[in-house]
C-alpha atoms as a PDB file:
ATOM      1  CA  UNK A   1     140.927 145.580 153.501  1.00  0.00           C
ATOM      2  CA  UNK A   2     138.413 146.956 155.908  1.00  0.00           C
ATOM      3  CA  UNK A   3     134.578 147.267 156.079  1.00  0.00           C
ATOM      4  CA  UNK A   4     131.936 148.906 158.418  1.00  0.00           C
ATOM      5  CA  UNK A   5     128.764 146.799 158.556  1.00  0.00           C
ATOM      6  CA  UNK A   6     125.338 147.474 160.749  1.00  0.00           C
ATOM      7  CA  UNK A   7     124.574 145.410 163.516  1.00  0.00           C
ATOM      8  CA  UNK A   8     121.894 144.468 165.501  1.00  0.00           C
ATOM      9  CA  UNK A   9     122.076 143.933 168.849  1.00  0.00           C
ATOM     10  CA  UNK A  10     119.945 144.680 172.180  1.00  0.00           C
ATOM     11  CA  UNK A  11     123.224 144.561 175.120  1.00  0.00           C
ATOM     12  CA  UNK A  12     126.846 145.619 175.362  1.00  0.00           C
ATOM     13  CA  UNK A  13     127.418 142.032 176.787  1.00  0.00           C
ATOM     14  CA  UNK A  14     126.003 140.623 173.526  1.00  0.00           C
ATOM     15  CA  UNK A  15     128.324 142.980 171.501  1.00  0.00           C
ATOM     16  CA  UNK A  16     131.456 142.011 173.378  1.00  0.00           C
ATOM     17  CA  UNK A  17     130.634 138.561 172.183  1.00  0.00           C
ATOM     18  CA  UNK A  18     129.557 139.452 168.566  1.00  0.00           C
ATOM     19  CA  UNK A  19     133.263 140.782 168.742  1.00  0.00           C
ATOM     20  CA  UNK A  20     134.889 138.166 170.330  1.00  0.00           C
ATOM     21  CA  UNK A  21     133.107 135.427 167.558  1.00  0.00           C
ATOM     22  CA  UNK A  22     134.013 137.919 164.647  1.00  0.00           C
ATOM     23  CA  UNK A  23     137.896 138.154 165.742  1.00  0.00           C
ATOM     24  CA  UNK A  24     137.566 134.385 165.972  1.00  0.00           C
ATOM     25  CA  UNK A  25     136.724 133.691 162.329  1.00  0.00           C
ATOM     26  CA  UNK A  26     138.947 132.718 160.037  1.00  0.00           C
ATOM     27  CA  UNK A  27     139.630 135.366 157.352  1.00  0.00           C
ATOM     28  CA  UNK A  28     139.496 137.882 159.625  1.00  0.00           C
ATOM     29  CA  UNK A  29     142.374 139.618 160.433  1.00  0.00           C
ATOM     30  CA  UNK A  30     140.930 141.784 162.982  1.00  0.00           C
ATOM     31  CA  UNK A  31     136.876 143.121 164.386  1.00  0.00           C
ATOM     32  CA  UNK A  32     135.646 145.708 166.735  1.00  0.00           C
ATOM     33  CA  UNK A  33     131.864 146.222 167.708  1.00  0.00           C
ATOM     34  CA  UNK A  34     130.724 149.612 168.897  1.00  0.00           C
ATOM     35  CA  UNK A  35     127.562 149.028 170.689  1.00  0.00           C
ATOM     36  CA  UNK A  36     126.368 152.667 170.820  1.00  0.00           C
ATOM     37  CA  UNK A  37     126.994 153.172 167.137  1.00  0.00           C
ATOM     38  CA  UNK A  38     125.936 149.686 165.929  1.00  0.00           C
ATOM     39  CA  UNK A  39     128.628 149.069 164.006  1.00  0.00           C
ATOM     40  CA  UNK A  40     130.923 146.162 163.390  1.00  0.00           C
ATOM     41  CA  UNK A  41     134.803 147.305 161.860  1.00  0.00           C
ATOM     42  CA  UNK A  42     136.079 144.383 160.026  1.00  0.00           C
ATOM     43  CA  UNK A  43     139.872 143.983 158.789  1.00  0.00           C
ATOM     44  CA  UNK A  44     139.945 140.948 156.331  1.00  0.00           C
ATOM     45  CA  UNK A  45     143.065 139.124 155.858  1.00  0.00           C
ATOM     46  CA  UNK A  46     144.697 139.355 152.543  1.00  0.00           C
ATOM     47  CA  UNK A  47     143.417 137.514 149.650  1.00  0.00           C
ATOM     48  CA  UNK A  48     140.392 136.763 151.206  1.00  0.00           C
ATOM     49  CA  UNK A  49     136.596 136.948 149.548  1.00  0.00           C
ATOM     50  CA  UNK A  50     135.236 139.336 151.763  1.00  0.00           C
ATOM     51  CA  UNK A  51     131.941 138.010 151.224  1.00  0.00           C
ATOM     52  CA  UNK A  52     132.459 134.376 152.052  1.00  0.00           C
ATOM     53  CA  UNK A  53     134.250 135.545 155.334  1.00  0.00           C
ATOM     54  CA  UNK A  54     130.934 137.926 156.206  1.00  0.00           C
ATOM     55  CA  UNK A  55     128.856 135.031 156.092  1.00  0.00           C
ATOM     56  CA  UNK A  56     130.817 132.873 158.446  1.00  0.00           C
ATOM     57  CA  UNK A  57     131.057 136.106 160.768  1.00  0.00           C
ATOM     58  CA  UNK A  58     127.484 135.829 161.026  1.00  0.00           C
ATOM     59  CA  UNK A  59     126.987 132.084 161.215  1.00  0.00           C
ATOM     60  CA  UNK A  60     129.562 132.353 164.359  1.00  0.00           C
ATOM     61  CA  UNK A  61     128.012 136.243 165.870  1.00  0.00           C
ATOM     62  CA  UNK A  62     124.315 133.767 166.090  1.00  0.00           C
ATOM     63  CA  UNK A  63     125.946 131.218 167.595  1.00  0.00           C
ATOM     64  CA  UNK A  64     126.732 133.313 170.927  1.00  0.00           C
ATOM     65  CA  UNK A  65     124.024 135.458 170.136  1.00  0.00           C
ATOM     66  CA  UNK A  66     120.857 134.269 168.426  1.00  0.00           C
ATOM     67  CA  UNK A  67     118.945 137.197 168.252  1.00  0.00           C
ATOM     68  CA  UNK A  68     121.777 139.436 167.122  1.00  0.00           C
ATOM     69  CA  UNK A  69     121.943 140.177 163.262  1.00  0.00           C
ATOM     70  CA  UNK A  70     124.837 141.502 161.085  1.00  0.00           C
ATOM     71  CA  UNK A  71     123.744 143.347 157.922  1.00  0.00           C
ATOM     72  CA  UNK A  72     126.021 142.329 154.692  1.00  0.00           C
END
């Protein structure tokens, strides 16, 4: 399954790393961040609740980026 989700986020540096900590999550299968659009592409592993996933995506995108947000 894949989602599209609005970010927030004020450099392409800080999107690279949004990516990088959203690709590193487990559930996720695979993430892309296009800074100019705001948006974060997310391919979820099967059998996974999306939701639960999202969350941890976000918990790990503040980590590297504090001031970044991720709209679920």
């Amino acid at each position: 399954m894949k989602k599209t989700y609005k970010i927030e986020v004020d450099c392409a540096n800080c999107a690279n790393l949004m990516e990088e900590a959203a690709q590193n999550t487990p559930g996720v299968k695979d993430a892309s961040v296009n800074f100019m659009a705001l948006k974060m592409k997310v391919e979820f592993e099967d059998g996974q609740d999306v939701k639960a996933v999202m969350e941890k995506v976000r918990q790990n995108c503040k980590r590297v980026e504090d001031d970044c947000e991720v709209f679920i």
